[in-house]
C-alpha atoms as a PDB file:
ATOM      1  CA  UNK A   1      57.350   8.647 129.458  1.00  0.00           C
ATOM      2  CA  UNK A   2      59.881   8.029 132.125  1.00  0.00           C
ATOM      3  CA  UNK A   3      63.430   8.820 132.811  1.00  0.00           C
ATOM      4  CA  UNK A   4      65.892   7.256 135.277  1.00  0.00           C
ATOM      5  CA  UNK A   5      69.294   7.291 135.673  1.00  0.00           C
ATOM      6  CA  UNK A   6      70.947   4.293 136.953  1.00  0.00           C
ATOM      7  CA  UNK A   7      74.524   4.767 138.854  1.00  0.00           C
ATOM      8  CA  UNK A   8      76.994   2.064 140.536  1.00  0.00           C
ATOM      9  CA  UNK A   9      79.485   3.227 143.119  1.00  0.00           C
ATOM     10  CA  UNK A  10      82.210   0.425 143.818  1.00  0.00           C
ATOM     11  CA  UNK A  11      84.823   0.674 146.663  1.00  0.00           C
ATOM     12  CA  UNK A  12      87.961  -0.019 144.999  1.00  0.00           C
ATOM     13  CA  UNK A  13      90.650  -1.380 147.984  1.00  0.00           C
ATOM     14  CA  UNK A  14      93.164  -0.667 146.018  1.00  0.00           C
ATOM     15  CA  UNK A  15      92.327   2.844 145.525  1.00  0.00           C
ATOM     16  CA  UNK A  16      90.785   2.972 149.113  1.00  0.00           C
ATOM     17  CA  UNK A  17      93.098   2.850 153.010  1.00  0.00           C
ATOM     18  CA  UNK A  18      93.463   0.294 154.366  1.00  0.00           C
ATOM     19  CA  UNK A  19      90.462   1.568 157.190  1.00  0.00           C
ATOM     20  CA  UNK A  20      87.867   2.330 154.243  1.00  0.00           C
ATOM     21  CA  UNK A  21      84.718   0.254 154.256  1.00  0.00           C
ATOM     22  CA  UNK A  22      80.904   0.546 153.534  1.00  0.00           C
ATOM     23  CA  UNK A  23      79.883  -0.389 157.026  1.00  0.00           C
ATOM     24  CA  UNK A  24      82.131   1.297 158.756  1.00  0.00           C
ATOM     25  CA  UNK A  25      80.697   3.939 161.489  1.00  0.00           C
ATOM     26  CA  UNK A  26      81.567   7.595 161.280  1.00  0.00           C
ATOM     27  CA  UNK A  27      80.715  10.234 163.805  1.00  0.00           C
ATOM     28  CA  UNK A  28      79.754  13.493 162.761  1.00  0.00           C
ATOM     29  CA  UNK A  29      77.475  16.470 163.386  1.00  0.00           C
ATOM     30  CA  UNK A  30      73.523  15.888 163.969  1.00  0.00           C
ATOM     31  CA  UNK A  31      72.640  18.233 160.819  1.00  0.00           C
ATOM     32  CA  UNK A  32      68.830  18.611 162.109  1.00  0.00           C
ATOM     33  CA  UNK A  33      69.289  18.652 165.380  1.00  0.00           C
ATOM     34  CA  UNK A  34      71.864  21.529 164.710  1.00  0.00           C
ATOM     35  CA  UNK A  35      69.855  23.316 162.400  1.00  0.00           C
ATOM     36  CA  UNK A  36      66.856  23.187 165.390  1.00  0.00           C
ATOM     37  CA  UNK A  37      69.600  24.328 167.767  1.00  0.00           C
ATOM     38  CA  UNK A  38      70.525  27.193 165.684  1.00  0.00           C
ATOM     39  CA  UNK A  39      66.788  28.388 165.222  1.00  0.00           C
ATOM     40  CA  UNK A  40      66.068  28.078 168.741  1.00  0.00           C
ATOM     41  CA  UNK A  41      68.520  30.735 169.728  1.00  0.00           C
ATOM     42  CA  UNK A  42      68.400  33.046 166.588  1.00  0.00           C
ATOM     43  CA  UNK A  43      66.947  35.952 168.304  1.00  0.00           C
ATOM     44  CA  UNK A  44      64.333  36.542 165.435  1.00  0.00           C
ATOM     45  CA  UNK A  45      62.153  34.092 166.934  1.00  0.00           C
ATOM     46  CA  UNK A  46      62.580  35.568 170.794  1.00  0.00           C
ATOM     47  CA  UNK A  47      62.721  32.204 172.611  1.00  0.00           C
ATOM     48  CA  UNK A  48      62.799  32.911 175.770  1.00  0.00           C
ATOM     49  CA  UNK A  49      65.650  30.722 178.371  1.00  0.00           C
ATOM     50  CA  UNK A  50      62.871  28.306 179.815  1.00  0.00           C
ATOM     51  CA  UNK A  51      61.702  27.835 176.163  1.00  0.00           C
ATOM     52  CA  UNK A  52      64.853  26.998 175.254  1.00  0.00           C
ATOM     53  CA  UNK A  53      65.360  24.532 178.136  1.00  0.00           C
ATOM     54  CA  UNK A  54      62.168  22.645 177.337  1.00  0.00           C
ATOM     55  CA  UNK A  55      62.862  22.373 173.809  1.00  0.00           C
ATOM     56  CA  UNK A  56      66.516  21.169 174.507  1.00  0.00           C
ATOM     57  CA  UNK A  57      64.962  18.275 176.823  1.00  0.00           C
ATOM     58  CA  UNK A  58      62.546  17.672 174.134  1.00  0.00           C
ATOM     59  CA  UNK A  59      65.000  17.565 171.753  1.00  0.00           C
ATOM     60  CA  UNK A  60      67.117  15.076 174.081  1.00  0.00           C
ATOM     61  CA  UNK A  61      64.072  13.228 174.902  1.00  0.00           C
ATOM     62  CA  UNK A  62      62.953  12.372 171.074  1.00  0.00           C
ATOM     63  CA  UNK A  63      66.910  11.214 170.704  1.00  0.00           C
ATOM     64  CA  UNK A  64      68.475  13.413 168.711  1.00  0.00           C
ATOM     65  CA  UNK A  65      71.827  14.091 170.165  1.00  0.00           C
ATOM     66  CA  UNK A  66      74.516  16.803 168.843  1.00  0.00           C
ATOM     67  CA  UNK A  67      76.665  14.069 166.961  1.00  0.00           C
ATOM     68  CA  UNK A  68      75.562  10.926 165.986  1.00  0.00           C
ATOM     69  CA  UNK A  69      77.319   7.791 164.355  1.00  0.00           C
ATOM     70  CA  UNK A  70      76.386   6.033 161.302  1.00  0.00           C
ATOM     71  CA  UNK A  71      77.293   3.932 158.671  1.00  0.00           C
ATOM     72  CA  UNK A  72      79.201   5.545 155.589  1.00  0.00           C
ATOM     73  CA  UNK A  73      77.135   3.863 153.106  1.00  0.00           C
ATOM     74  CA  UNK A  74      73.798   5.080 155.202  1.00  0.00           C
ATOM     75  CA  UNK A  75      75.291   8.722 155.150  1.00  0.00           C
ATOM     76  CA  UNK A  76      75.865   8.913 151.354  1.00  0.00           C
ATOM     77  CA  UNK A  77      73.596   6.215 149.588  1.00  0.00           C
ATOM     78  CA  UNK A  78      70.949   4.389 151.796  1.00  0.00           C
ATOM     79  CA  UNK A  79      69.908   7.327 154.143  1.00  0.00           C
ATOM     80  CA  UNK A  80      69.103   6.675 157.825  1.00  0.00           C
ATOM     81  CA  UNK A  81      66.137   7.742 159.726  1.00  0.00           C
ATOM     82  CA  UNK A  82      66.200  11.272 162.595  1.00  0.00           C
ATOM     83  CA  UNK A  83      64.078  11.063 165.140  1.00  0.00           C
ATOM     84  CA  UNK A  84      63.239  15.011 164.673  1.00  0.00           C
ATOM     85  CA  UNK A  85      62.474  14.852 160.742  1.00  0.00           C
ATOM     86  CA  UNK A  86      60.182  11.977 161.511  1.00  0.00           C
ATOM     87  CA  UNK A  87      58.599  13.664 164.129  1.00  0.00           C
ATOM     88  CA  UNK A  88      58.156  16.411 161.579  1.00  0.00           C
ATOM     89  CA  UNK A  89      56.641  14.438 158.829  1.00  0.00           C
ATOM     90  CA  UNK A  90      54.318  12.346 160.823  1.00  0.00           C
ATOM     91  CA  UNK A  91      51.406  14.355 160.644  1.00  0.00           C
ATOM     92  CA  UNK A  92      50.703  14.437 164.753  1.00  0.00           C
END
């Protein structure tokens, strides 16, 4: 037996501004990249100041960035890929 629920979001422009659009590119907070940030100076873990340097040039060096800009229907619907969760789930 299987279950699925089926859903259709429409953009209404006459209930949307006049700037509203699917493709349109927002810029907003790096969610993983702050949640590494925020581990790598909780002082539970005692990471040192040169450990925190080479992870921040790591971190700069796989591209993730503080904020980054996508598209609004990638940020709710779609997804979009981070280079630091695929780093994570790549098995190297």
């Amino acid at each position: 037996m299987f279950y699925q629920n089926y859903k259709k979001y429409v953009l209404s422009d006459e209930y949307s501004c006049d700037e509203c659009d699917w493709n349109r590119h927002i810029l907003f907070p790096n969610p993983p990249g702050l949640g590494a940030v925020g581990s790598m100076i909780d002082p539970q873990f005692g990471i040192t100041r040169t450990g925190r340097i080479i992870i921040a040039g790591g971190l700069l060096l796989m591209g993730e960035y503080p904020f980054v800009t996508h598209q609004v229907r990638e940020v709710l619907f779609d997804g979009y890929d981070d280079a630091l969760l695929s780093a994570a789930h790549s098995g190297v």
